[in-house]
Protein backbone atom coordinates (compact mmCIF):
# COMPACT_ATOMS: atom_id res chain seq x y z
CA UNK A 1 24.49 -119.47 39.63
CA UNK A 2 24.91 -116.32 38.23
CA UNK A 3 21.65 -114.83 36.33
CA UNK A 4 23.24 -114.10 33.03
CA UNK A 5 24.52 -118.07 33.16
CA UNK A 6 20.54 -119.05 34.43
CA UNK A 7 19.13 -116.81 31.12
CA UNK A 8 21.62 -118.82 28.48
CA UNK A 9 20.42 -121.78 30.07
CA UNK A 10 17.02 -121.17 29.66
CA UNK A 11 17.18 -120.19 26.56
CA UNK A 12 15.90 -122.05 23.49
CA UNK A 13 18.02 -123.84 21.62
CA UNK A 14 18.34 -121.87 18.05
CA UNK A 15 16.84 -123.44 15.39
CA UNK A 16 19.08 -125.24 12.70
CA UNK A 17 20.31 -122.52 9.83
CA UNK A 18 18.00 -123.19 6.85
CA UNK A 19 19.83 -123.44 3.64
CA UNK A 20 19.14 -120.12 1.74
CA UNK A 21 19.86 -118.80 -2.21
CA UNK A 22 22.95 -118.94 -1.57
CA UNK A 23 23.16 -122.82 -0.72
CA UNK A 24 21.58 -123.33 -4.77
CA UNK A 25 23.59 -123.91 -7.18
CA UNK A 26 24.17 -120.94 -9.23
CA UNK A 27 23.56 -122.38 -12.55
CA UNK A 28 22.13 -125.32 -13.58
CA UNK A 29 23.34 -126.93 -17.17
CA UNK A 30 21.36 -129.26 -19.51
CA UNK A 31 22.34 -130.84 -22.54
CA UNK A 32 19.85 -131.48 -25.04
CA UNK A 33 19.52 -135.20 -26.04
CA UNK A 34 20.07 -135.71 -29.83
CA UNK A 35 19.31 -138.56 -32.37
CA UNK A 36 21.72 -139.73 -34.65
CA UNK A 37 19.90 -138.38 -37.60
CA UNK A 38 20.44 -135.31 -36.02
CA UNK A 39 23.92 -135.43 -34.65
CA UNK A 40 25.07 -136.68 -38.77
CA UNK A 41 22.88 -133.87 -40.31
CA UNK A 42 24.64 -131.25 -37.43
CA UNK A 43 28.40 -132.96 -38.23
CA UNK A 44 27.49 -131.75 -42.59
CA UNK A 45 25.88 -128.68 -42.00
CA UNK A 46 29.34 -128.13 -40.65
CA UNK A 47 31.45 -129.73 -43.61
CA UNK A 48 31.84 -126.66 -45.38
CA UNK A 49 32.78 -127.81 -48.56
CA UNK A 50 29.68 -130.14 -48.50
CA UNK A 51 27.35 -127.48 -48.16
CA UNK A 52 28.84 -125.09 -50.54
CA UNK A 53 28.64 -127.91 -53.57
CA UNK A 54 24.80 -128.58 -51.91
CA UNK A 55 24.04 -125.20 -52.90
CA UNK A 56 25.48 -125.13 -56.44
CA UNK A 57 23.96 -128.34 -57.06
CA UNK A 58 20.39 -127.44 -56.05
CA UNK A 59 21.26 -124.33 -57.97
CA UNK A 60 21.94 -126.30 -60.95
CA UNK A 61 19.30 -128.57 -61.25
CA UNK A 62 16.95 -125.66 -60.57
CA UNK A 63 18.35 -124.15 -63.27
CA UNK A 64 17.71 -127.28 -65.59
CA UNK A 65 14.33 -127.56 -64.57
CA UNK A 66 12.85 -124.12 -64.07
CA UNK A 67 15.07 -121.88 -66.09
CA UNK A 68 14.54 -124.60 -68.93
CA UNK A 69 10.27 -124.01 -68.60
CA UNK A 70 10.80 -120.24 -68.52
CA UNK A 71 13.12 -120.16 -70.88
CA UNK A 72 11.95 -118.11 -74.31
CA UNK A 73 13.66 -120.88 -76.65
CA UNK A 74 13.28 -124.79 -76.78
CA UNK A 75 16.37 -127.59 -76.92
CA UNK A 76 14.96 -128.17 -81.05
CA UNK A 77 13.90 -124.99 -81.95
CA UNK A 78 15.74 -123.49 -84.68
CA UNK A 79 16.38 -119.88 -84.78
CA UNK A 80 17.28 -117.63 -87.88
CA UNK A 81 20.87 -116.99 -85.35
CA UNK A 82 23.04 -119.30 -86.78
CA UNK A 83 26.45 -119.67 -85.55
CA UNK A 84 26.53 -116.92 -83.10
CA UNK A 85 28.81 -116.40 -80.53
CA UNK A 86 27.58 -116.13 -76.64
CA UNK A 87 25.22 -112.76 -76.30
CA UNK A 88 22.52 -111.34 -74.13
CA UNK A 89 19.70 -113.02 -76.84
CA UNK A 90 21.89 -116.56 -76.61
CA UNK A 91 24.11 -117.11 -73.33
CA UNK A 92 26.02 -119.79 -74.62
CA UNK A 93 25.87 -118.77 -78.34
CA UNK A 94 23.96 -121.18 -81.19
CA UNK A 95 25.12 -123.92 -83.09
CA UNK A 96 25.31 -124.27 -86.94
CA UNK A 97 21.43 -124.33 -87.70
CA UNK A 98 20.66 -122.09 -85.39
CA UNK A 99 19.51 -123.85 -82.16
CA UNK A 100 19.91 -122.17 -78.74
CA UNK A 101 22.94 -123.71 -77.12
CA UNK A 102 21.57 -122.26 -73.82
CA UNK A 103 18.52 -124.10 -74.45
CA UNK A 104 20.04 -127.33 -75.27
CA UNK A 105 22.61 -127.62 -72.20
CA UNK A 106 19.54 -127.22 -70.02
CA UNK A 107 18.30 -130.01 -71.70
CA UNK A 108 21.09 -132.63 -71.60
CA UNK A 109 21.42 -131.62 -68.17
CA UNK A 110 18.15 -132.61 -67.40
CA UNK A 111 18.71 -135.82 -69.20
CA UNK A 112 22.05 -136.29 -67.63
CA UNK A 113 20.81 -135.97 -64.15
CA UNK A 114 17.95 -138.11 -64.72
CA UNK A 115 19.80 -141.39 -66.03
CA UNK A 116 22.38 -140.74 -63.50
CA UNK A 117 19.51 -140.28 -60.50
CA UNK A 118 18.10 -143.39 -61.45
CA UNK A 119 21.38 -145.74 -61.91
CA UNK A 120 22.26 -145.01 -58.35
CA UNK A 121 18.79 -145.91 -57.43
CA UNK A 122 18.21 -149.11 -59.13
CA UNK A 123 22.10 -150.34 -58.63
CA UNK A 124 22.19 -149.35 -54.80
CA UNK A 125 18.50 -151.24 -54.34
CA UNK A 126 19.53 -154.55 -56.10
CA UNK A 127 23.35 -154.12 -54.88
CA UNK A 128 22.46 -153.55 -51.44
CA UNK A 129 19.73 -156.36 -51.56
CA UNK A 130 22.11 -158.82 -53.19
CA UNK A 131 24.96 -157.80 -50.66
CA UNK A 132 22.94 -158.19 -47.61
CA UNK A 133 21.82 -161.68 -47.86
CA UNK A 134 25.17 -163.03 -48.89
CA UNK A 135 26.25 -161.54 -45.86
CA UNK A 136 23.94 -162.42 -43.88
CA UNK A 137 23.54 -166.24 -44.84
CA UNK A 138 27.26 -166.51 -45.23
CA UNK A 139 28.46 -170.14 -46.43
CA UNK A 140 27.69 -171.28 -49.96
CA UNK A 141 25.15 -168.85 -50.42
CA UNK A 142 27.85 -165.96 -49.78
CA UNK A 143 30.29 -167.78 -51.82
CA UNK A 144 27.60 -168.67 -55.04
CA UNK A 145 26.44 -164.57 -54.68
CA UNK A 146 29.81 -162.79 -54.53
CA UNK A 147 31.04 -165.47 -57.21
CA UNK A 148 28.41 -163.86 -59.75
CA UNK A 149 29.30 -159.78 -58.57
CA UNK A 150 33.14 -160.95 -59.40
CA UNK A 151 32.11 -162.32 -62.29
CA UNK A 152 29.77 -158.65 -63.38
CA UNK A 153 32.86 -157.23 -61.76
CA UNK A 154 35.42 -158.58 -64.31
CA UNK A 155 33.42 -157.00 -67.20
CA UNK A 156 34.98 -154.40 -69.42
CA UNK A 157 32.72 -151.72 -68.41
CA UNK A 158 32.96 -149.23 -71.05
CA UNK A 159 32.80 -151.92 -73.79
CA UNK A 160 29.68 -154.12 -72.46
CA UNK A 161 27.74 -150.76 -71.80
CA UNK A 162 28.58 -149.81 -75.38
CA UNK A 163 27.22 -152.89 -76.88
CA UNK A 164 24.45 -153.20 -74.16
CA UNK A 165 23.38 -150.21 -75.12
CA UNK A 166 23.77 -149.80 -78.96
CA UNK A 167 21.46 -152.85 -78.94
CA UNK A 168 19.05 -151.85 -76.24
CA UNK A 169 19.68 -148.29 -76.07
CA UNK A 170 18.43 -144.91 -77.46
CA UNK A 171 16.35 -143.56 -74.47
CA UNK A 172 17.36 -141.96 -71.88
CA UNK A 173 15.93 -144.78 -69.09
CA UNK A 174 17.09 -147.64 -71.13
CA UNK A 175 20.91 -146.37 -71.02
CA UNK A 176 20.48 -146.37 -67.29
CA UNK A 177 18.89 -149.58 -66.92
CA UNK A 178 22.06 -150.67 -68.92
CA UNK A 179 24.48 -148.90 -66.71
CA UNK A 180 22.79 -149.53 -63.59
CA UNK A 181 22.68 -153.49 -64.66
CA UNK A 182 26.89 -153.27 -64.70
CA UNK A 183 27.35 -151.11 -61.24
CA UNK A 184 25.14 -152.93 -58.63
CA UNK A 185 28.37 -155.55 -57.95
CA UNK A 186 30.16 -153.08 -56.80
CA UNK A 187 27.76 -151.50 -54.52
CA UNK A 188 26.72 -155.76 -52.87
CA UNK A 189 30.62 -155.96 -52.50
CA UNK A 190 30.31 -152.44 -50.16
CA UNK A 191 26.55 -153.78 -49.00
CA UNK A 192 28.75 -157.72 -47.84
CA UNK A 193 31.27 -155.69 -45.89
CA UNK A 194 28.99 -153.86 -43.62
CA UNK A 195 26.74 -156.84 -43.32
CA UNK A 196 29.54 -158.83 -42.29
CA UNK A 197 30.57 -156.87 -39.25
CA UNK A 198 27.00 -156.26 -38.14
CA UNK A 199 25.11 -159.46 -38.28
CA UNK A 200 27.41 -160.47 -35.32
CA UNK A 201 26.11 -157.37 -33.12
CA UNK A 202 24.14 -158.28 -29.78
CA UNK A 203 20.84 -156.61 -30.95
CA UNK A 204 20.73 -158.61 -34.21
CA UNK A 205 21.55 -161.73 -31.61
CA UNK A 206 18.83 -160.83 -29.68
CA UNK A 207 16.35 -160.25 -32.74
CA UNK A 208 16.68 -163.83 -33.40
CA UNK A 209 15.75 -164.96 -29.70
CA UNK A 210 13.03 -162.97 -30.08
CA UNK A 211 11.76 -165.01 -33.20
CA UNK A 212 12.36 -162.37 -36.08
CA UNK A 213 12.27 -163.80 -39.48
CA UNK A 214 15.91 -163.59 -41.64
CA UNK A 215 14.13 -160.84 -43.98
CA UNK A 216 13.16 -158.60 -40.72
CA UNK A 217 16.70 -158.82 -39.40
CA UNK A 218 18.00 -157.86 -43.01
CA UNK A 219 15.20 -155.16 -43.68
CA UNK A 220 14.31 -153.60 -40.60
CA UNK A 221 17.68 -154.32 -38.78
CA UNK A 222 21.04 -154.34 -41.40
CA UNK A 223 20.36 -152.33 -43.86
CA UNK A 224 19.34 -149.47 -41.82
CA UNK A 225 22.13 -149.56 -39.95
CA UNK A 226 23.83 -150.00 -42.98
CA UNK A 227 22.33 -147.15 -44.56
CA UNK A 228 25.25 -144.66 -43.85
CA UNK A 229 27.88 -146.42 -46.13
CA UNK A 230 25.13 -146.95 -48.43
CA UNK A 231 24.43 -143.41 -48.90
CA UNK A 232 28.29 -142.34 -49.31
CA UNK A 233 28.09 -144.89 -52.00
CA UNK A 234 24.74 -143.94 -53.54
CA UNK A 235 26.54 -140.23 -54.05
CA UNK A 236 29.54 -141.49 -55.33
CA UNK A 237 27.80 -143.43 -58.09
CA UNK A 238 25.96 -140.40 -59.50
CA UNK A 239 28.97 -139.06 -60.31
CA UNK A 240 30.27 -142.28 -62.04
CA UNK A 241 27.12 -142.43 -64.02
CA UNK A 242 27.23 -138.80 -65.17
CA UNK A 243 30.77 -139.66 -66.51
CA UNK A 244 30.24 -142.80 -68.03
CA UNK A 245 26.53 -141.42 -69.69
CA UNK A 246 29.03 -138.62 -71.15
CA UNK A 247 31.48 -141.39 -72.49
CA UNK A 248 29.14 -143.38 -73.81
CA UNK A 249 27.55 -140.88 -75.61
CA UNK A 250 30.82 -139.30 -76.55
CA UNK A 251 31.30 -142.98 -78.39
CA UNK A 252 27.93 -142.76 -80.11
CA UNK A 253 26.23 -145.38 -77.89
CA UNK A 254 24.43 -142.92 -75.59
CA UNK A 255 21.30 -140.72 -75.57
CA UNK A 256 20.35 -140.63 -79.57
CA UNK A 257 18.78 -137.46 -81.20
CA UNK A 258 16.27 -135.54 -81.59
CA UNK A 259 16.81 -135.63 -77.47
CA UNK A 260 20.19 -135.09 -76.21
CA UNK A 261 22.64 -135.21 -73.03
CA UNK A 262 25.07 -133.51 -71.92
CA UNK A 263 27.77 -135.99 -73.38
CA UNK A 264 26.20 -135.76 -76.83
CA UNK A 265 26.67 -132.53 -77.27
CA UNK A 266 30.21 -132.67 -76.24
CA UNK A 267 30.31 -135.35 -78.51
CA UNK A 268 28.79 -133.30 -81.59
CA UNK A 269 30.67 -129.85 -80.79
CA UNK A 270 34.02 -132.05 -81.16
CA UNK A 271 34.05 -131.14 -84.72
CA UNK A 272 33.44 -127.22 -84.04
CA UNK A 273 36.28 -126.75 -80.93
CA UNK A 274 38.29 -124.21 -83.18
CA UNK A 275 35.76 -122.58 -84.78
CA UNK A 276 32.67 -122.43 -82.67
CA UNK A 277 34.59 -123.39 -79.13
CA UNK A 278 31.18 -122.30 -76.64
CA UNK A 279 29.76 -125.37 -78.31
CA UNK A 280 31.89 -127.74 -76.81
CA UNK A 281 33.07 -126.02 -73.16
CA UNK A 282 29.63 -125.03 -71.90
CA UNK A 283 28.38 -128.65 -71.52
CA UNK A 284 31.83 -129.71 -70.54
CA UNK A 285 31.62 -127.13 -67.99
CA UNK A 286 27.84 -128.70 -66.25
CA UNK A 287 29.76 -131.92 -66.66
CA UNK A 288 32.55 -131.00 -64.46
CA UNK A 289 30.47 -129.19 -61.73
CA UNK A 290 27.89 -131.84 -61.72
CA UNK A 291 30.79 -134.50 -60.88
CA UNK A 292 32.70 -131.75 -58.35
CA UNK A 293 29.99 -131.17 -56.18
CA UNK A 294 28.78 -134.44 -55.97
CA UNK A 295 31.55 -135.52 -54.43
CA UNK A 296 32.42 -133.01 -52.42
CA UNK A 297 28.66 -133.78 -50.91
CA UNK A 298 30.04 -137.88 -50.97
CA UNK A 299 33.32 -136.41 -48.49
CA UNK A 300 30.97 -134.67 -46.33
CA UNK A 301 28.22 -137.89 -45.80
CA UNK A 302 31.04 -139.50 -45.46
CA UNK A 303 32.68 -137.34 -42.81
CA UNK A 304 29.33 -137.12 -41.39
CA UNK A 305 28.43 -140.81 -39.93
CA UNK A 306 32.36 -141.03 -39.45
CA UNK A 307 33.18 -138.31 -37.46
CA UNK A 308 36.94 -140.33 -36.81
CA UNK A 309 37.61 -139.19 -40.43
CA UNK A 310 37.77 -135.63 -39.57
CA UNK A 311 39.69 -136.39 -36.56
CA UNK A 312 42.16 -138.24 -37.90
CA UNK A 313 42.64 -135.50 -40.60
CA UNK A 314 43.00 -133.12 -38.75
């Protein structure tokens, strides 16, 4: 044999190639693992529309609240200004005895907010409480329940409020508490049709075989799921209490003086629209952006725990 032949046979076999940098990938991704609190807040931060009426509406109530504490003149106070036209000592000019109109729009604002913040409160609490069990139970009990919301349902709104609140009314709280007392059927006819198509879902199924009482499933299981449709509806109702707080008031069955809203003074600059006009379109004005950006911030929950509404607008 040949000695080159005799070396290559004797020879060590070489050693298997080890993988080197080359053999790692070159980039490695990870995707971070969201919630889906934090996938709906993402989806409105992105609803531009949403966040734009956000802003003016924060702006606005900070502007009832704190520019109304700083503020050099109070909602009653009566200044030797009488009459005047908007200026740098009266933004939105003075009315006939000489009270701040700047002053007083703060004011009803505050008002305004406040009866409409708590009707969507106490309406989408009982509504959504009275909603959820008929749905739940089903039956008679669903049929007795939504019986009695048809029944609040077939009401003439505008007329029971007024005489609701002509006999009960005056304060601020009380109007709401009367308006609030008229909307919660329709928010338990909204509350029903979620609870409907969840109370058939497998983890409310399996809740039961695990023992859980009917007012765990419905507290700590429905309505939180239900909570997104709840919300879009809690949003929309501010804005339907803000306009029917300025009608009734408009009527003369609202907020009473010495306090005011921003409907009474619409109500009370009626008279003056030709002759003292700043009277009338300033409050008209927080009434309309009030109700605009609300909801615009209702489309953009909305969009939020839907995401198949963008889509399908798009």
């Amino acid at each position: 044999m040949p000695e080159t032949a005799r070396e290559a046979s004797s020879a060590p076999a070489s050693a298997p190639a080890q993988p080197g940098p080359a053999a790692s990938p070159e980039r490695e991704f990870t995707v971070e693992q969201r919630s889906q609190a934090q996938l709906v807040l993402r989806r409105f931060v992105q609803h531009r529309a949403a966040m734009i009426s956000l802003l003016v509406l924060l702006a606005v109530v900070l502007l009832a609240y704190v520019g109304g504490a700083l503020w050099h003149y109070e909602a009653g106070q009566i200044t030797p200004d009488n009459s005047q036209p908007p200026s740098l000592d009266h933004p939105f000019g003075t009315d006939a005895v000489g009270r701040d109109q700047f002053a007083q729009v703060l004011r009803g604002t505050r008002i305004s907010l406040q009866v409409a913040v708590l009707v969507a409160l106490f309406a989408t609490a009982v509504g959504t409480l009275w909603g959820s069990v008929a749905g739940y139970f089903g039956g008679r009990a669903d049929t007795i329940m939504m019986r009695i919301s048809d029944l609040v349902l077939t009401l003439p709104l505008i007329a029971v409020a007024a005489m609701l609140a002509h006999n009960f009314g005056g304060t601020w709280y009380l109007i709401a508490l009367v308006i609030a007392g008229l909307y919660w059927a329709y928010v338990s006819r909204v509350a029903r049709g979620v609870i409907l198509s969840l109370r058939e879902k497998e983890y409310i199924e399996a809740a039961r075989a695990l023992g859980a009482t009917h007012t765990r499933i419905i507290l700590r299981h429905l309505i939180p799921n239900a909570l997104g449709s709840l919300l879009v509806n809690l949003t929309i109702l501010v804005a339907l209490a803000i306009l029917l707080e300025t009608a009734l008031s408009y009527l003369g069955f609202g907020v009473q003086s010495p306090d005011t809203s921003l409907g009474l003074l619409v109500s009370e600059a009626q008279t003056a629209l030709t002759t003292r006009p700043w009277l009338f379109y300033f409050p008209g004005i927080f009434i309309i952006v009030i109700a605009l950006t609300i909801n615009f911030i209702g489309d953009g929950l909305r969009d939020a725990f839907d995401p198949q509404q963008t889509k399908v607008r798009q």
